[in-house]
N, C-alpha and C. Protein backbone atom coordinates (compact mmCIF):
# COMPACT_ATOMS: atom_id res chain seq x y z
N UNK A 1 -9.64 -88.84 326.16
CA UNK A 1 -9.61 -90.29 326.31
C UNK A 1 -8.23 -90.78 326.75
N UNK A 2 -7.16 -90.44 326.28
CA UNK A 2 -5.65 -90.30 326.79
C UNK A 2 -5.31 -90.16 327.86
N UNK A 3 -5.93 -89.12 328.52
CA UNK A 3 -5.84 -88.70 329.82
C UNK A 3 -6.45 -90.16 330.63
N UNK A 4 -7.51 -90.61 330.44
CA UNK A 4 -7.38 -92.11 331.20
C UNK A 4 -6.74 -92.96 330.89
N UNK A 5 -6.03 -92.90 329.94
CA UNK A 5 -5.09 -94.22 329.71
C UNK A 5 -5.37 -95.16 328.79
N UNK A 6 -4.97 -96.08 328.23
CA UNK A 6 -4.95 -97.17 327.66
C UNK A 6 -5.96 -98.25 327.92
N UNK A 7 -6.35 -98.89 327.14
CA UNK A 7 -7.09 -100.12 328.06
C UNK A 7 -6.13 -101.10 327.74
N UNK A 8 -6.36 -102.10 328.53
CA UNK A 8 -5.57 -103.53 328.83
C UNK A 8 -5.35 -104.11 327.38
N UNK A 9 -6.27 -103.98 326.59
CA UNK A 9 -6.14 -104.93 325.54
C UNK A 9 -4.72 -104.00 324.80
N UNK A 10 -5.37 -102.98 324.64
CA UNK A 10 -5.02 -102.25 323.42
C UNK A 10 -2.97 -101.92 323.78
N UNK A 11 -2.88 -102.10 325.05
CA UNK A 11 -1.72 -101.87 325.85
C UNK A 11 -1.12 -103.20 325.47
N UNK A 12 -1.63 -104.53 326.03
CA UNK A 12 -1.18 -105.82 325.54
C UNK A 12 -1.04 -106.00 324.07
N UNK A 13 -1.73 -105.63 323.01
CA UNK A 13 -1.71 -105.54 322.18
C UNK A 13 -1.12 -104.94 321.13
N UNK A 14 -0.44 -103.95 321.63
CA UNK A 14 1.05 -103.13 321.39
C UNK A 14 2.36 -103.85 321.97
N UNK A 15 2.08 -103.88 323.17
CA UNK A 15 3.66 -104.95 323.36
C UNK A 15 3.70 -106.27 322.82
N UNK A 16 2.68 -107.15 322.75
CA UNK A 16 2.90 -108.19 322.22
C UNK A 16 2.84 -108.62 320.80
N UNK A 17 1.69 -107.79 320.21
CA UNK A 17 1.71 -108.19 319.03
C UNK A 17 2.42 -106.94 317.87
N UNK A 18 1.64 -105.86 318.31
CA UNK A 18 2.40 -104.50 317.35
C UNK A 18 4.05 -104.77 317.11
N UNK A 19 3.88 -104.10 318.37
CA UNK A 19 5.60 -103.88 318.40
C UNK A 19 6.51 -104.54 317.36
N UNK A 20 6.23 -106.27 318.26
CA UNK A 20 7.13 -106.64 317.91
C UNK A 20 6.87 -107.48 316.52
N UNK A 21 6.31 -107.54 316.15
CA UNK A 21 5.70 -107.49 314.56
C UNK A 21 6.10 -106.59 313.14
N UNK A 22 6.05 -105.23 313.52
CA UNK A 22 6.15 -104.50 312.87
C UNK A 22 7.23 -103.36 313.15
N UNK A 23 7.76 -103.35 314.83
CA UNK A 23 9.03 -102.67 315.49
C UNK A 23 9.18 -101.05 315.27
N UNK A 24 7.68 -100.68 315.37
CA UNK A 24 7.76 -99.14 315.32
C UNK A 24 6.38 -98.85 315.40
N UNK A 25 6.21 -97.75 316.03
CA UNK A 25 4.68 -97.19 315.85
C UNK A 25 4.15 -95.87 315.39
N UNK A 26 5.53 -96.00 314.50
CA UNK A 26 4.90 -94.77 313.41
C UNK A 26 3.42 -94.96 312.84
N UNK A 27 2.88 -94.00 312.76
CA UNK A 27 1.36 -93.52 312.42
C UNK A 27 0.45 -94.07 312.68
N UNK A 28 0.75 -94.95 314.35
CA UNK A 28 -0.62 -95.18 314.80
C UNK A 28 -0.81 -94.29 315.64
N UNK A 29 -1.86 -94.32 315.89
CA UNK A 29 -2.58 -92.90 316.69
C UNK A 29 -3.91 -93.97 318.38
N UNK A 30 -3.41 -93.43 319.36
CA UNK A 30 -4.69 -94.36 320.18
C UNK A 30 -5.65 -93.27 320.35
N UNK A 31 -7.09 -94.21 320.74
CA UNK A 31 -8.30 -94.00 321.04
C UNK A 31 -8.26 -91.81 319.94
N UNK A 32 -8.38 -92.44 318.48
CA UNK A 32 -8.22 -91.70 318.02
C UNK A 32 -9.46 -91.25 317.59
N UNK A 33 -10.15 -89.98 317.44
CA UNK A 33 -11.56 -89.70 317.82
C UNK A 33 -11.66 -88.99 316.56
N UNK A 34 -12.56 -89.32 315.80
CA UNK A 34 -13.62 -89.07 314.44
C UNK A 34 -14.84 -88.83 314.49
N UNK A 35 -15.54 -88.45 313.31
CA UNK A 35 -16.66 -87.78 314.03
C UNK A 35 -17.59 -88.92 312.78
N UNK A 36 -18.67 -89.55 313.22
CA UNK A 36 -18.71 -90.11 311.92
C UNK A 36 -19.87 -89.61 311.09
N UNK A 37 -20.60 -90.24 309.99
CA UNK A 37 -21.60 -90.12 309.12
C UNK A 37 -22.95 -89.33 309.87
N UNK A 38 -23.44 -89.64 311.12
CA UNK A 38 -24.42 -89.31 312.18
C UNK A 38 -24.18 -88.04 313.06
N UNK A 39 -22.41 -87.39 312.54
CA UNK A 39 -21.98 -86.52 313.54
C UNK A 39 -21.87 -86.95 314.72
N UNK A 40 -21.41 -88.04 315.31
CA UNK A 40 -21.30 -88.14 316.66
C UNK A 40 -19.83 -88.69 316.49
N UNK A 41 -19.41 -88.01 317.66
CA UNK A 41 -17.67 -88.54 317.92
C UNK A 41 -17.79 -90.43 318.34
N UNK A 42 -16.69 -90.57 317.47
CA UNK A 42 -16.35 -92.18 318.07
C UNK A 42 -15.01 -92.10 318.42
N UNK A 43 -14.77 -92.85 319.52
CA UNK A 43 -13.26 -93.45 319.48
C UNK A 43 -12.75 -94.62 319.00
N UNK A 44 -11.85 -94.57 318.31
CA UNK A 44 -10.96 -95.93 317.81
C UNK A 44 -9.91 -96.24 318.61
N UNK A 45 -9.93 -97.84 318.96
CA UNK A 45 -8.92 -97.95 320.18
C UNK A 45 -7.46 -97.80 319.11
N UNK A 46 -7.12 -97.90 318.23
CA UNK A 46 -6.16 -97.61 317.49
C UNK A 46 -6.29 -97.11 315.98
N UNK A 47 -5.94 -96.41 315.56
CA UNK A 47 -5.79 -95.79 313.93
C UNK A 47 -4.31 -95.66 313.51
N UNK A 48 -4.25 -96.28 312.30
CA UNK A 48 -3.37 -96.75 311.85
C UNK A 48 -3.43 -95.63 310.23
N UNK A 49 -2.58 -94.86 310.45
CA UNK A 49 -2.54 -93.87 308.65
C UNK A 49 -1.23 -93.20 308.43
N UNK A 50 -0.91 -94.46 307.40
CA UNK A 50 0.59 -93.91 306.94
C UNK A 50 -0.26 -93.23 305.61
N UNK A 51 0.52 -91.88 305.54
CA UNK A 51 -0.09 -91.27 304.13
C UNK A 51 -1.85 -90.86 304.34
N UNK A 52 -2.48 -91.31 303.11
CA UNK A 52 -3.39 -91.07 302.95
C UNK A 52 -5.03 -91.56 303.16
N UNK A 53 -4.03 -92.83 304.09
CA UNK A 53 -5.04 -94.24 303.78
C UNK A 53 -5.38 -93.94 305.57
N UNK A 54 -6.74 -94.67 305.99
CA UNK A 54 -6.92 -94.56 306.86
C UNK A 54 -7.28 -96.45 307.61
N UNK A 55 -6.55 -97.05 308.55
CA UNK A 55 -7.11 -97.80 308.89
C UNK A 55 -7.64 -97.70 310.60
N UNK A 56 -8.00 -98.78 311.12
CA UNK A 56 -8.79 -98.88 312.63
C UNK A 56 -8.31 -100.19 312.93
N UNK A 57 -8.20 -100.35 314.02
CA UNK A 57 -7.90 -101.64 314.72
C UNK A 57 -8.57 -100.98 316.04
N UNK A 58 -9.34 -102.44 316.37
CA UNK A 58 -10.06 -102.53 317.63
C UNK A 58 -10.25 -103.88 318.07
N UNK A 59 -9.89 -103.64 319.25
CA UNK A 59 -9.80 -104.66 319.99
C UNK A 59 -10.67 -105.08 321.24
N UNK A 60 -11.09 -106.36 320.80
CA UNK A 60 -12.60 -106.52 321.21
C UNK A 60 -12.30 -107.63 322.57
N UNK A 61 -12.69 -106.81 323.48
CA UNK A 61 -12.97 -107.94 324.32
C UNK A 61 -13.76 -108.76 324.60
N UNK A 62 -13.82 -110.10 325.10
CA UNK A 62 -15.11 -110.88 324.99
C UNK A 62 -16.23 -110.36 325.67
N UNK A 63 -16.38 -109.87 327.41
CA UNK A 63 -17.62 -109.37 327.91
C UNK A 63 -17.80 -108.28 327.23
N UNK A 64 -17.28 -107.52 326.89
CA UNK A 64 -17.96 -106.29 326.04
C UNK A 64 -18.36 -105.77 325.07
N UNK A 65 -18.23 -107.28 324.01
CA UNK A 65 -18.33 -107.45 322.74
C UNK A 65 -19.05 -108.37 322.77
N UNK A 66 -19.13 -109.09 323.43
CA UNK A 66 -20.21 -110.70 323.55
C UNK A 66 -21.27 -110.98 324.23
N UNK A 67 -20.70 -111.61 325.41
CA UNK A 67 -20.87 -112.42 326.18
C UNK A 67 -22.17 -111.33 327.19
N UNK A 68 -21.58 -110.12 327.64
CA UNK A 68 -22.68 -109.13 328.51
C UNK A 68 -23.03 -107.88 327.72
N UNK A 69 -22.90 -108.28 326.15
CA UNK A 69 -23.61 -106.82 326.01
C UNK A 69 -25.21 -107.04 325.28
N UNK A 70 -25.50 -105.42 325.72
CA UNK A 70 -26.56 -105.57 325.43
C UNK A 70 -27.64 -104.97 323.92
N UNK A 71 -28.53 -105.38 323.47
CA UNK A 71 -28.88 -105.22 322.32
C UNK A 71 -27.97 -104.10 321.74
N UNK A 72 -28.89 -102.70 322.31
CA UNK A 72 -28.51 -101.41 321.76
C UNK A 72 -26.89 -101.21 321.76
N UNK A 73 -26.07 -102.07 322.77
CA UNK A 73 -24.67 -101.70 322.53
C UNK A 73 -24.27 -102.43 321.05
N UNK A 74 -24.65 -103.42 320.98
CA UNK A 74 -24.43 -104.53 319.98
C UNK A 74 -24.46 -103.79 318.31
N UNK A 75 -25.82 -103.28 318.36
CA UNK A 75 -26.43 -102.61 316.91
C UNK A 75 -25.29 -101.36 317.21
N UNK A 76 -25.20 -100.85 318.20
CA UNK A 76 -24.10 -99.48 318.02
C UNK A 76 -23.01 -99.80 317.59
N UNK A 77 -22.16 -100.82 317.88
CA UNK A 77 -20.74 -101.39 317.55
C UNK A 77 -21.04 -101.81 315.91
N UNK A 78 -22.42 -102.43 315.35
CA UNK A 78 -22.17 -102.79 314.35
C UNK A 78 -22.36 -101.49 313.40
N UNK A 79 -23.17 -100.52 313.90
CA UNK A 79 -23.23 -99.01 313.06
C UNK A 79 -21.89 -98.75 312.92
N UNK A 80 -20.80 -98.40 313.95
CA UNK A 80 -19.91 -98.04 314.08
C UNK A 80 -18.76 -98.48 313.30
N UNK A 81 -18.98 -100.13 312.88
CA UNK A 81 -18.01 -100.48 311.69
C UNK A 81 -18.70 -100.38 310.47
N UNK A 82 -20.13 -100.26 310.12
CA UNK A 82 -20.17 -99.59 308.75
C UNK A 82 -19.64 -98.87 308.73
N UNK A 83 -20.32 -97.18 309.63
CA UNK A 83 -19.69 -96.19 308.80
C UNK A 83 -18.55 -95.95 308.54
N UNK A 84 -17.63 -96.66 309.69
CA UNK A 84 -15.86 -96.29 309.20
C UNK A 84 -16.03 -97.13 307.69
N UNK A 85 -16.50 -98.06 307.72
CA UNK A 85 -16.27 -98.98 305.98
C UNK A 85 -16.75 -97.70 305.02
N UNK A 86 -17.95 -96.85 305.58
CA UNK A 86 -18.18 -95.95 304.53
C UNK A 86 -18.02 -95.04 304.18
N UNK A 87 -16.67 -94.46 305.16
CA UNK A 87 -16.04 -93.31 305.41
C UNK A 87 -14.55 -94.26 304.48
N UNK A 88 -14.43 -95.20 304.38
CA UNK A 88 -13.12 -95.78 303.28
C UNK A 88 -12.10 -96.13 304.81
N UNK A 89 -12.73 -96.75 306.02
CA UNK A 89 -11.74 -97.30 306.91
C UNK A 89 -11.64 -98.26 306.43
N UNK A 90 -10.05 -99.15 306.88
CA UNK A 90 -10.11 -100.57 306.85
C UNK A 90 -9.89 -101.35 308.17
N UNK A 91 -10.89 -102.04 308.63
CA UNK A 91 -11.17 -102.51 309.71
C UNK A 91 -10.84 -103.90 309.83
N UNK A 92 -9.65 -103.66 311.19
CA UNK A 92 -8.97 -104.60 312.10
C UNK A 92 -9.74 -105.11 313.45
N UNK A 93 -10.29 -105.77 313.52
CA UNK A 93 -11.01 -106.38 314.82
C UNK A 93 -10.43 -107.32 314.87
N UNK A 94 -9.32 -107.42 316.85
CA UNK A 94 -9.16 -108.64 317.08
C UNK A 94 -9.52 -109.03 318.30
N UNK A 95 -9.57 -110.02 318.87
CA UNK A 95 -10.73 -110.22 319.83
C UNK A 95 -8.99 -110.04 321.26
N UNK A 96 -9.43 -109.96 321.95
CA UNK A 96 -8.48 -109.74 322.97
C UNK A 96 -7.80 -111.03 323.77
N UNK A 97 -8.60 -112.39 323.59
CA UNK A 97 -8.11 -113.31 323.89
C UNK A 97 -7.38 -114.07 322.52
N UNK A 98 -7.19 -113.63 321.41
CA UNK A 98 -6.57 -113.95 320.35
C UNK A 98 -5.25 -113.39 320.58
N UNK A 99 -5.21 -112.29 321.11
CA UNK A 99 -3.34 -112.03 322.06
C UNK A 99 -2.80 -112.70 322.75
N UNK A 100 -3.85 -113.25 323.61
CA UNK A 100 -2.88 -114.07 324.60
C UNK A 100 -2.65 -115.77 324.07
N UNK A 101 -4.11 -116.25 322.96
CA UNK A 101 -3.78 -117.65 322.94
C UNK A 101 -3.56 -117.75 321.63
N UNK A 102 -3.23 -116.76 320.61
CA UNK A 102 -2.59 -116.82 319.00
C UNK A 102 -1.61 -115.58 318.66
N UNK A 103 -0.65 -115.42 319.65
CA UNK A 103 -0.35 -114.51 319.07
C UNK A 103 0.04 -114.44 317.66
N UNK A 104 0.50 -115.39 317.14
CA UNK A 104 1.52 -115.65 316.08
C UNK A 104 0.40 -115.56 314.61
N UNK A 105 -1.13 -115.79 314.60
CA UNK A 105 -1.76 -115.55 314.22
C UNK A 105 -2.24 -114.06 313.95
N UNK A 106 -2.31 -113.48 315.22
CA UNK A 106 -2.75 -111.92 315.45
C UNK A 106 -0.98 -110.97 314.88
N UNK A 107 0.22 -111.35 314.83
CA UNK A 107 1.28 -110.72 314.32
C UNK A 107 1.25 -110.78 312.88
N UNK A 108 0.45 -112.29 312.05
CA UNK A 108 0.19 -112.20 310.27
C UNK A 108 -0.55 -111.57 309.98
N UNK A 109 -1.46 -111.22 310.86
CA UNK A 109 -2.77 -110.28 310.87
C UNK A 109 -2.78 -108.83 310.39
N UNK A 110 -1.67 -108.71 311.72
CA UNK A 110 -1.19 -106.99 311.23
C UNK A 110 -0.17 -106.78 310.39
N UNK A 111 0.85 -107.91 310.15
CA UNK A 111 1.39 -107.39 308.84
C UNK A 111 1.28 -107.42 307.88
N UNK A 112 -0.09 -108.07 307.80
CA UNK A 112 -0.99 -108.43 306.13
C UNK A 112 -1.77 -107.56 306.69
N UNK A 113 -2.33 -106.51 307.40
CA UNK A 113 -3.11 -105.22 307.26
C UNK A 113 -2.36 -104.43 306.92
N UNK A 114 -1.01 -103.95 307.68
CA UNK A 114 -0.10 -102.41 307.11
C UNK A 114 0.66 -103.13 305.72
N UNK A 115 0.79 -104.65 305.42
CA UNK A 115 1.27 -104.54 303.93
C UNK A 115 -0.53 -104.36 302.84
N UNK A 116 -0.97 -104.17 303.20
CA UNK A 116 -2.69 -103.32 302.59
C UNK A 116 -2.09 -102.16 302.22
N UNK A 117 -1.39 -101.36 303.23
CA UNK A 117 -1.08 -99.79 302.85
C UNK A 117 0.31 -99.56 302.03
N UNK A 118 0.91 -100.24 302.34
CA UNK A 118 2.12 -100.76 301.54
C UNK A 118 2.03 -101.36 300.23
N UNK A 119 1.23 -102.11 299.63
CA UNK A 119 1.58 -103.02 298.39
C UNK A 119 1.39 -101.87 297.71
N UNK A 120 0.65 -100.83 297.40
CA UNK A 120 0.56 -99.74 296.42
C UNK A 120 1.66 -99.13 296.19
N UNK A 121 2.27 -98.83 297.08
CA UNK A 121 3.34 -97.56 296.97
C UNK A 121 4.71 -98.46 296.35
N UNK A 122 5.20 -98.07 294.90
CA UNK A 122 6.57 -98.88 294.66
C UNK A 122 6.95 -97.42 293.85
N UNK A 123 8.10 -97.46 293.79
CA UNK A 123 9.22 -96.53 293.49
C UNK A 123 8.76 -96.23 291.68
N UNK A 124 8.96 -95.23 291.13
CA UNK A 124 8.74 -94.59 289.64
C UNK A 124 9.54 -95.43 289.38
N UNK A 125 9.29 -95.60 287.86
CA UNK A 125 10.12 -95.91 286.59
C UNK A 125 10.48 -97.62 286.23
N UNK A 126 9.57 -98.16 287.46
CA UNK A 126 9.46 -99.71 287.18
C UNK A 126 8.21 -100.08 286.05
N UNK A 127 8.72 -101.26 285.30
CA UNK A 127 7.92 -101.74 284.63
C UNK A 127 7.15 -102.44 285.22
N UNK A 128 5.75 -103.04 284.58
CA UNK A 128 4.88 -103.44 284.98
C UNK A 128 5.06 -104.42 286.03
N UNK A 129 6.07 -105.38 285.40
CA UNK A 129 6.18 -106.36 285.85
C UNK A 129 6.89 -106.50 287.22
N UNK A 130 8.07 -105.43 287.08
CA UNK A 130 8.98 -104.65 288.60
C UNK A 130 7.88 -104.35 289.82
N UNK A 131 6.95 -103.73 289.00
CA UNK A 131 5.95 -102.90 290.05
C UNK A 131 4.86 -104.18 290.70
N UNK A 132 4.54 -104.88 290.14
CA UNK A 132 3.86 -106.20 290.53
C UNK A 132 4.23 -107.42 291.32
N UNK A 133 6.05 -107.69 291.08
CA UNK A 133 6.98 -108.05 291.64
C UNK A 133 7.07 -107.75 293.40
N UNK A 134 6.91 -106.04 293.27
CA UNK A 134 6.95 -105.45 295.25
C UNK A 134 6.12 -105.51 295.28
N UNK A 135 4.46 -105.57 294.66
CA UNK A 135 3.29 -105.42 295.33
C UNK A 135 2.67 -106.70 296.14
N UNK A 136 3.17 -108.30 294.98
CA UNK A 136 3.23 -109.26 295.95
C UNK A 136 4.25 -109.60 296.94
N UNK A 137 5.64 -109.11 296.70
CA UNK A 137 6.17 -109.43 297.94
C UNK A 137 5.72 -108.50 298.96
N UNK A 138 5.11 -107.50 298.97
CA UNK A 138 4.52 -106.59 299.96
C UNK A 138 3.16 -107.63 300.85
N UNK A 139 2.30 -107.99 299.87
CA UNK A 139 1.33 -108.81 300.11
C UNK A 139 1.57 -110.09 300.98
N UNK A 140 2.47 -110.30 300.62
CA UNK A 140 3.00 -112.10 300.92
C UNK A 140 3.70 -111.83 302.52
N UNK A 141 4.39 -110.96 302.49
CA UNK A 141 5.35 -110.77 303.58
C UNK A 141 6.41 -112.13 304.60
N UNK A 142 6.43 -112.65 303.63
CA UNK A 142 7.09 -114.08 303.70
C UNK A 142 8.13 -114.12 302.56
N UNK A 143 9.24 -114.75 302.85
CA UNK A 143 9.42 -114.78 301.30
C UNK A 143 9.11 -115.63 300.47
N UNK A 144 9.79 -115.50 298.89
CA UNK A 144 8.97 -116.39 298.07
C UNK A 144 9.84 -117.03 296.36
N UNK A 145 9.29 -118.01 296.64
CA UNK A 145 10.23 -118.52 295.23
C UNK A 145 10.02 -117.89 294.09
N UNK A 146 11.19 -118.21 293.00
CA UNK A 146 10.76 -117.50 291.67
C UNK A 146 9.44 -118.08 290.77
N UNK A 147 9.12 -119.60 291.48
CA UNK A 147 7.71 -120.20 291.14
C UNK A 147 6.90 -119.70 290.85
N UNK A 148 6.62 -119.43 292.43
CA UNK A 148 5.50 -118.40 292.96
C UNK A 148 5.08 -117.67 292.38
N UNK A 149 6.34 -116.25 292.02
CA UNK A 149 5.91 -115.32 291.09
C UNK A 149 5.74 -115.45 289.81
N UNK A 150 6.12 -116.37 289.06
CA UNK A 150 5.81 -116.95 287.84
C UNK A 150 4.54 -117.20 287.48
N UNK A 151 3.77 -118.29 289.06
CA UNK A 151 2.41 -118.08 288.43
C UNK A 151 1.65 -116.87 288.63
N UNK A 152 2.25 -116.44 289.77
CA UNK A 152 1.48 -114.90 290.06
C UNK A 152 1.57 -114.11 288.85
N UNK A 153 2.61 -113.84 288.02
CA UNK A 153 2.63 -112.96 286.68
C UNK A 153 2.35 -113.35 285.56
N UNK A 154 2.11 -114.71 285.84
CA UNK A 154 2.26 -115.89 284.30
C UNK A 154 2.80 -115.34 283.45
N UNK A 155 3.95 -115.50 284.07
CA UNK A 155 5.27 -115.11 282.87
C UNK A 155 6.34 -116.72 283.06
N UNK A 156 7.02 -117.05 282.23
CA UNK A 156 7.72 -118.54 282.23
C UNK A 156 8.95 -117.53 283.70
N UNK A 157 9.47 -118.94 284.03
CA UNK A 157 10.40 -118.83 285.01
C UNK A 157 11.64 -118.60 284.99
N UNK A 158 11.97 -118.09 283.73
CA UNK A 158 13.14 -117.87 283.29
C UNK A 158 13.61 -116.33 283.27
N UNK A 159 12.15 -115.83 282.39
CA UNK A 159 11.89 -114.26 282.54
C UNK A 159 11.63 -114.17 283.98
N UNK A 160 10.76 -114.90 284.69
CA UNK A 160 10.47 -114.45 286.34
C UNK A 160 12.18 -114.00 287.11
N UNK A 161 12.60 -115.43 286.47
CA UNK A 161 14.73 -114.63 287.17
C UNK A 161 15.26 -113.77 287.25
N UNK A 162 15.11 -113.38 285.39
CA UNK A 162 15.63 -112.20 285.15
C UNK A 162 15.10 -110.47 286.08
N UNK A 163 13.58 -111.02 286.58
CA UNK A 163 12.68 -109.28 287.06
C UNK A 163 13.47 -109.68 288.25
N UNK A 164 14.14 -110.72 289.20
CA UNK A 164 13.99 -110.94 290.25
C UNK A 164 15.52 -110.35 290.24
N UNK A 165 16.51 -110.76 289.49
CA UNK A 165 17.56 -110.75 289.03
C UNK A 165 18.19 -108.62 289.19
N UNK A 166 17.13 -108.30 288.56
CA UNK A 166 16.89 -106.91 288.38
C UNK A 166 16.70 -105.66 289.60
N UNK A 167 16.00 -106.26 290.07
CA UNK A 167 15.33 -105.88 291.15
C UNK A 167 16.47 -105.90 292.44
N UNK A 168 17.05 -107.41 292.43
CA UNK A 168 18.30 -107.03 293.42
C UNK A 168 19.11 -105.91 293.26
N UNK A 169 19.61 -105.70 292.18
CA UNK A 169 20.41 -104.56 291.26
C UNK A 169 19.94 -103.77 291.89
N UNK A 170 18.74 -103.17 291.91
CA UNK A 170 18.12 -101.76 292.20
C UNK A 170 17.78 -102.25 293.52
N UNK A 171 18.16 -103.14 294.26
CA UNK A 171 18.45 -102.76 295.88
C UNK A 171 17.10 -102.71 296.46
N UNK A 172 15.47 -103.61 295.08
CA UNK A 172 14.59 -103.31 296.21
C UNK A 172 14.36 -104.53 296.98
N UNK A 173 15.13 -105.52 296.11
CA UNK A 173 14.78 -107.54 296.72
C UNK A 173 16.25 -107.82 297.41
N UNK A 174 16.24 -108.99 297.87
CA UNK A 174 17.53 -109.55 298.49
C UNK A 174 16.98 -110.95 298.50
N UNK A 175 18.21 -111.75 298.35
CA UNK A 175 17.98 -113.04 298.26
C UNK A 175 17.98 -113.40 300.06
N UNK A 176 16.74 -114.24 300.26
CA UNK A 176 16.38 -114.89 300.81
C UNK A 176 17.04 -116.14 301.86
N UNK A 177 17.31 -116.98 300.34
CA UNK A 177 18.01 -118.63 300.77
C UNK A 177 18.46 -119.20 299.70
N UNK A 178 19.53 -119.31 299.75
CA UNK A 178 20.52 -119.83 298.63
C UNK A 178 21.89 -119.01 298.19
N UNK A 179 22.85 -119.69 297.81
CA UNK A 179 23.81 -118.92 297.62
C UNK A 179 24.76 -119.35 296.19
N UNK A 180 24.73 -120.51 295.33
CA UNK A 180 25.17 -120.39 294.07
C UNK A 180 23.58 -120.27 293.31
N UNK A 181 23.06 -120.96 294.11
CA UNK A 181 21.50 -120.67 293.03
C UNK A 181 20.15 -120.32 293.68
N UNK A 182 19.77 -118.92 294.04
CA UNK A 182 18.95 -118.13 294.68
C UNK A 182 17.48 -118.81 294.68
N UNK A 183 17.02 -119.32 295.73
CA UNK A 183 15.89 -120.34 295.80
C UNK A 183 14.67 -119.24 296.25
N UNK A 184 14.84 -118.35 297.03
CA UNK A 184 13.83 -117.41 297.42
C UNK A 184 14.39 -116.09 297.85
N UNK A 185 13.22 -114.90 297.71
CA UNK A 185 13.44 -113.65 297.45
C UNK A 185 12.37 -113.21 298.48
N UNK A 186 13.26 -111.78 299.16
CA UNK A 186 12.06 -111.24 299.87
C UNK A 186 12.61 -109.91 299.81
N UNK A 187 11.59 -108.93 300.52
CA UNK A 187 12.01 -107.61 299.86
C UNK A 187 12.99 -107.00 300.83
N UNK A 188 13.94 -105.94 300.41
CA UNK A 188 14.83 -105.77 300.70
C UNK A 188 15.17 -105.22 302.29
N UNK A 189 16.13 -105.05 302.91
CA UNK A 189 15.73 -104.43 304.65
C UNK A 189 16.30 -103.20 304.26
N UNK A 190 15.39 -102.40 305.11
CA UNK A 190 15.74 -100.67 305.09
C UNK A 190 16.76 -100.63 306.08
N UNK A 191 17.87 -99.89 305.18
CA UNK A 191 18.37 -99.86 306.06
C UNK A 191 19.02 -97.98 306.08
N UNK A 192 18.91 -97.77 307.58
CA UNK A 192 19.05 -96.35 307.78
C UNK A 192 20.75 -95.79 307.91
């Protein structure tokens, strides 16, 4: 499938929205070929598997998804996202004119799909509350007040300071916005 190339979407759809969204394309894989539940090979216009987790992104164009297809293609596309759901994919469908007239929509999209594979994974030896702390700022991917997480943990906002407080220490948060009195927190930048 490589050997022909890319399709338009999935090409536009890497420079415009991947890329520069997420600024690397570690462990996506194109038109990555599985065999599914029925034994028949499918291709995925993209697969996305950091670790263990498996996701799909496909990108749907309107005539070939809509507008000119026909029954039997229709029921095949919809077989085709069960079984990845029942094989444990997590399925990204974005329509191909959502690149060109949202991108900014289709970039929250994918970084609230790869923070899916992300909110799990936080470093040993945090307490509950540490470990719950990166799983919503993983989730959120924005940053976020000590409010926020207050009601998210329903813990008072005082203790919320102190995990937030902590957490800078151990280099996994960085303050945000503010500078005698830290108004928002987001998680920390890797830095190599």
């Amino acid at each position: 499938m490589l050997q022909k190339g890319l399709s338009r979407g999935s090409i536009d759809f890497l420079r415009l929205i991947w890329f520069p969204a997420v600024g690397s394309l570690e462990h996506l894989y194109p038109e990555y070929e599985i065999r599914d539940f029925n034994n028949r090979y499918r291709y995925l216009d993209l697969a996305y598997m950091p670790g263990n987790v498996k996701g799909c992104i496909e990108i749907q164009d309107y005539r070939s998804h809509a507008r000119d297809i026909e029954v039997s293609r229709f029921k095949d596309l919809c077989m085709k996202q069960s079984l990845l759901a029942m094989d444990d994919w997590i399925f990204l469908p974005i329509a191909y004119l959502s690149i060109r007239d949202d991108p900014g929509v289709c970039k929250q999209l994918v970084l609230s799909f790869v923070g899916k594979f992300l909110a799990g994974a936080v470093p040993p030896g945090l307490n509950w509350a540490e470990a719950e702390t990166l799983r919503f700022a993983h989730r959120l991917l924005r940053p976020f007040t000590p409010a926020e997480l207050s009601g998210h943990l329903l813990l008072s906002e005082h203790r919320t300071r102190a995990i937030l407080h902590g957490l800078i220490e151990k280099k996994l948060l960085e303050v945000a916005s503010g500078k005698l009195r830290y108004r928002s927190y987001r998680l920390a930048s890797i830095k190599e």
